[in-house]
Protein backbone atom coordinates (compact mmCIF):
# COMPACT_ATOMS: atom_id res chain seq x y z
CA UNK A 1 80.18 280.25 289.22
CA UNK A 2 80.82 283.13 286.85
CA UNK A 3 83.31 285.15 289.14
CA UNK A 4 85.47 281.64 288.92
CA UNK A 5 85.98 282.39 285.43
CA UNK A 6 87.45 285.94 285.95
CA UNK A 7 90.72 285.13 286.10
CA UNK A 8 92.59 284.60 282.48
CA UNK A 9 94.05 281.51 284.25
CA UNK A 10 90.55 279.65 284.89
CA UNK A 11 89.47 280.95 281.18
CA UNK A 12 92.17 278.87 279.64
CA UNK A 13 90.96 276.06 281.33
CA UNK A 14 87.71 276.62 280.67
CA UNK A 15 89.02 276.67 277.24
CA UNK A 16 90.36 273.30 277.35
CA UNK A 17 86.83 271.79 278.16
CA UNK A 18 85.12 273.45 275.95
CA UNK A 19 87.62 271.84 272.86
CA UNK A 20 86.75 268.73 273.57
CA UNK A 21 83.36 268.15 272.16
CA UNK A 22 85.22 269.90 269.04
CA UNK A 23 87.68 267.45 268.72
CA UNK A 24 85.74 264.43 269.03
CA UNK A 25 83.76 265.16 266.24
CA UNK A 26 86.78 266.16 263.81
CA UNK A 27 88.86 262.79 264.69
CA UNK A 28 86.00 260.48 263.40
CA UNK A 29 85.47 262.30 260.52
CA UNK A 30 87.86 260.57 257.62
CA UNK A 31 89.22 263.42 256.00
CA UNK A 32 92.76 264.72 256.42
CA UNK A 33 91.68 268.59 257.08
CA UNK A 34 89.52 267.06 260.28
CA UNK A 35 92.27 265.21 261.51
CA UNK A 36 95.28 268.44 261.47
CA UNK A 37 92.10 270.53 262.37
CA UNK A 38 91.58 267.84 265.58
CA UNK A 39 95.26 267.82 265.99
CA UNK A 40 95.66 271.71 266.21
CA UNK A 41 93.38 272.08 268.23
CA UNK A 42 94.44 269.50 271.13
CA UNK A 43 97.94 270.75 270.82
CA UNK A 44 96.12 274.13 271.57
CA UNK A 45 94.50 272.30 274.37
CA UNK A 46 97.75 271.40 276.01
CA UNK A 47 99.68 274.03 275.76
CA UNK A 48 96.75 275.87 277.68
CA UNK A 49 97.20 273.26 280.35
CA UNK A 50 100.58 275.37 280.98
CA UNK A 51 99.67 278.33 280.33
CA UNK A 52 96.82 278.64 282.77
CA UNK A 53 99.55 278.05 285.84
CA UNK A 54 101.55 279.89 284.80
CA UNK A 55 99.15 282.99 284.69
CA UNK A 56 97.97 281.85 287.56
CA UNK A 57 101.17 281.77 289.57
CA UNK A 58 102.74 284.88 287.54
CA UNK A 59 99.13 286.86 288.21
CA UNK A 60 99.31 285.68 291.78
CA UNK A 61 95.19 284.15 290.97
CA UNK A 62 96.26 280.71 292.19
CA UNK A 63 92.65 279.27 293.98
CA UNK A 64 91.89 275.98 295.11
CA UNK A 65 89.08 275.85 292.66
CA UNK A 66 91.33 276.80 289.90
CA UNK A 67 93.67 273.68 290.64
CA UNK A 68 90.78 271.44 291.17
CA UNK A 69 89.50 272.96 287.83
CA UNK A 70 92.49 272.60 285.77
CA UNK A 71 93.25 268.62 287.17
CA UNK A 72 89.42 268.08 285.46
CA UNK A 73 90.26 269.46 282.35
CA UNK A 74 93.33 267.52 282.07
CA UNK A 75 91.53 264.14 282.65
CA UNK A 76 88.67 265.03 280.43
CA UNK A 77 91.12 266.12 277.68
CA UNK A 78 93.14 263.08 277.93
CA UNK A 79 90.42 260.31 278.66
CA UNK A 80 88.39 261.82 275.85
CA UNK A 81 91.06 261.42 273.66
CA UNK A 82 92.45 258.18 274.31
CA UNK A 83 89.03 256.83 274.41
CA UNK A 84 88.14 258.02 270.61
CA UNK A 85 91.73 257.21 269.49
CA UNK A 86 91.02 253.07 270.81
CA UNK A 87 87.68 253.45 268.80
CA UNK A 88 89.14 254.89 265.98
CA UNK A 89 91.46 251.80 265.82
CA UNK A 90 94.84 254.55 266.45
CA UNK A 91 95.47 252.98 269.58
CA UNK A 92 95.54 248.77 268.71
CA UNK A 93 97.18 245.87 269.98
CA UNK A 94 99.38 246.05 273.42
CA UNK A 95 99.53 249.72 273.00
CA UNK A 96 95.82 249.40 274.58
CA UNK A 97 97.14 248.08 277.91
CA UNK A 98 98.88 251.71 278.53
CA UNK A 99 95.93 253.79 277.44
CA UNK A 100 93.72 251.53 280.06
CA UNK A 101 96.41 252.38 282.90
CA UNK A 102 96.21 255.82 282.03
CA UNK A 103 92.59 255.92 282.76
CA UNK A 104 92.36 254.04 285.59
CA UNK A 105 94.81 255.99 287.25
CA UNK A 106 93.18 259.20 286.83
CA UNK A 107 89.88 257.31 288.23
CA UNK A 108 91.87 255.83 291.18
CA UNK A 109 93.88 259.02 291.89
CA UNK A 110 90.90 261.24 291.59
CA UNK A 111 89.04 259.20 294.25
CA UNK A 112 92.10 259.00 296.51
CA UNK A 113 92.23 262.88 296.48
CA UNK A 114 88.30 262.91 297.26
CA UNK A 115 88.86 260.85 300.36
CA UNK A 116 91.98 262.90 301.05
CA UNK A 117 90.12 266.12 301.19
CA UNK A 118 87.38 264.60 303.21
CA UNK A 119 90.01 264.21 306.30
CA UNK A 120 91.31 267.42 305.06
CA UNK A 121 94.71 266.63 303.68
CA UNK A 122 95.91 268.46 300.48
CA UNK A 123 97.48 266.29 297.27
CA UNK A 124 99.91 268.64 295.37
CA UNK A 125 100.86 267.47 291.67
CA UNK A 126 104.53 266.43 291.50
CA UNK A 127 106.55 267.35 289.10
CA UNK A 128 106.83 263.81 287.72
CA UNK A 129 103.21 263.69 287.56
CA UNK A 130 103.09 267.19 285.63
CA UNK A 131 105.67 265.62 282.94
CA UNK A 132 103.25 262.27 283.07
CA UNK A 133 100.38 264.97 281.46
CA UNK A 134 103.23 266.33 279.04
CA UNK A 135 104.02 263.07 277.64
CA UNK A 136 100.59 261.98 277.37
CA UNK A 137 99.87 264.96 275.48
CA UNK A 138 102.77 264.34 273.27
CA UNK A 139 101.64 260.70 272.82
CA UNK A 140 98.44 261.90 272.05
CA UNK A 141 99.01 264.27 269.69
CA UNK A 142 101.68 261.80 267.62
CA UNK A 143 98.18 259.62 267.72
CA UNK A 144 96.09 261.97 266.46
CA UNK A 145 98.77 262.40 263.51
CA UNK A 146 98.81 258.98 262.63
CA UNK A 147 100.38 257.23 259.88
CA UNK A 148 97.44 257.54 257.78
CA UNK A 149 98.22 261.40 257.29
CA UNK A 150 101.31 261.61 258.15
CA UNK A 151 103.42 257.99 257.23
CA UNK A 152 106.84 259.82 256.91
CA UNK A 153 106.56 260.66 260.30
CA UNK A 154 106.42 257.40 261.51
CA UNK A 155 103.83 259.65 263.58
CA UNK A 156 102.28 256.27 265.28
CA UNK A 157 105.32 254.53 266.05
CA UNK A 158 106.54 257.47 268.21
CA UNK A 159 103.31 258.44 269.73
CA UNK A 160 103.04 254.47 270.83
CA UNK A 161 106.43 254.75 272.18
CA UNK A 162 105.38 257.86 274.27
CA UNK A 163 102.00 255.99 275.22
CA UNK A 164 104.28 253.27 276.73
CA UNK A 165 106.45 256.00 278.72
CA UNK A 166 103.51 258.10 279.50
CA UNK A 167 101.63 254.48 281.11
CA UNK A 168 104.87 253.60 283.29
CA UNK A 169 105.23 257.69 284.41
CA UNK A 170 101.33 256.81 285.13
CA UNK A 171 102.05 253.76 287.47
CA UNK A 172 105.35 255.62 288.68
CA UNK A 173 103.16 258.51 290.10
CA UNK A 174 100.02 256.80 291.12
CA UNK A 175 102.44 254.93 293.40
CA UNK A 176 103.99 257.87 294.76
CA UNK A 177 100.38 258.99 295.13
CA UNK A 178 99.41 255.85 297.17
CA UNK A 179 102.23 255.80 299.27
CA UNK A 180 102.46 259.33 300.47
CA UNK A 181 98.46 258.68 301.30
CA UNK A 182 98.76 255.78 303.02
CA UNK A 183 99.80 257.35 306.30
CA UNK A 184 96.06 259.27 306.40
CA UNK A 185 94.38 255.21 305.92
CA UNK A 186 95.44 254.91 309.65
CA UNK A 187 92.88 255.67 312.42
């Protein structure tokens, strides 16, 4: 387990996880320094989620352990988030119908890949899907702002708006997902 963190790319990742149970904490604590401190900090988190491919593609230290890796941290990143930011009462109303898509797509894709690689058939990430995890992050992080510490902003308004593009990106690419599997369903 140790020699899979070697690489710089699989460190970053590793560096992802490891901010969540940081920024949990900081977005239900009411103070504005927790909040940018949250915010910061996820940002961090997702620009890592670039970084580590492209060290890994750049340092030629792509692994199949590293993808796998990095596709957890993004789902624990996001999920974590979105699932603290409906509690919190940053995600209300309709805008809850996205966030619920979101995670049940990364529940039904994940399981789709695990049956995938049980007949041995690889799932790369399209590109749409790697702009779904941008958005998302962008949603997220206009979230995270809020209107309560930043109402000039309009930092809610836009991060629902991206919530509502990230959830149709999310339906977009699970279907792609589904249909380029469905060949592998047949016996």
């Amino acid at each position: 387990m140790s020699s899979m963190f070697n690489s710089l790319a699989n460190k970053l990742t590793l560096a992802r996880v490891l901010a969540i149970p940081v920024i949990l904490p900081l977005l239900m604590i009411p103070y504005a320094w927790a909040n940018w401190t949250a915010l910061v900090l996820f940002v961090a988190a997702g620009i890592t989620d670039w970084l580590d491919g492209y060290f890994a593609r750049s340092m030629k230290e792509v692994s199949t352990l590293g993808k796998f890796f990095d596709s957890i941290a993004d789902k624990l990143l996001v999920a974590a988030v979105i699932l603290l930011l409906v509690y919190n009462g940053q995600i209300t109303g309709l805008s809850i119908f996205p966030a619920v898509v979101i995670l049940l797509r990364e529940v039904a894709v994940s399981g789709l890949r695990e049956f995938l690689a049980e007949v041995r058939v690889g799932v790369p990430v399209s590109y749409l899907a790697r702009w779904k995890t941008v958005i998302q992050i962008v949603a997220l992080s206009f979230l995270i702002a809020g209107d309560r510490y930043a109402p000039s902003l309009h930092a809610s308004a836009i991060g629902n708006i991206c919530l509502w593009i990230a959830g149709i990106l999310t339906v977009v690419t699970a279907l792609d997902y589904w249909f380029a599997s469905l060949k592998h369903f047949r016996d």
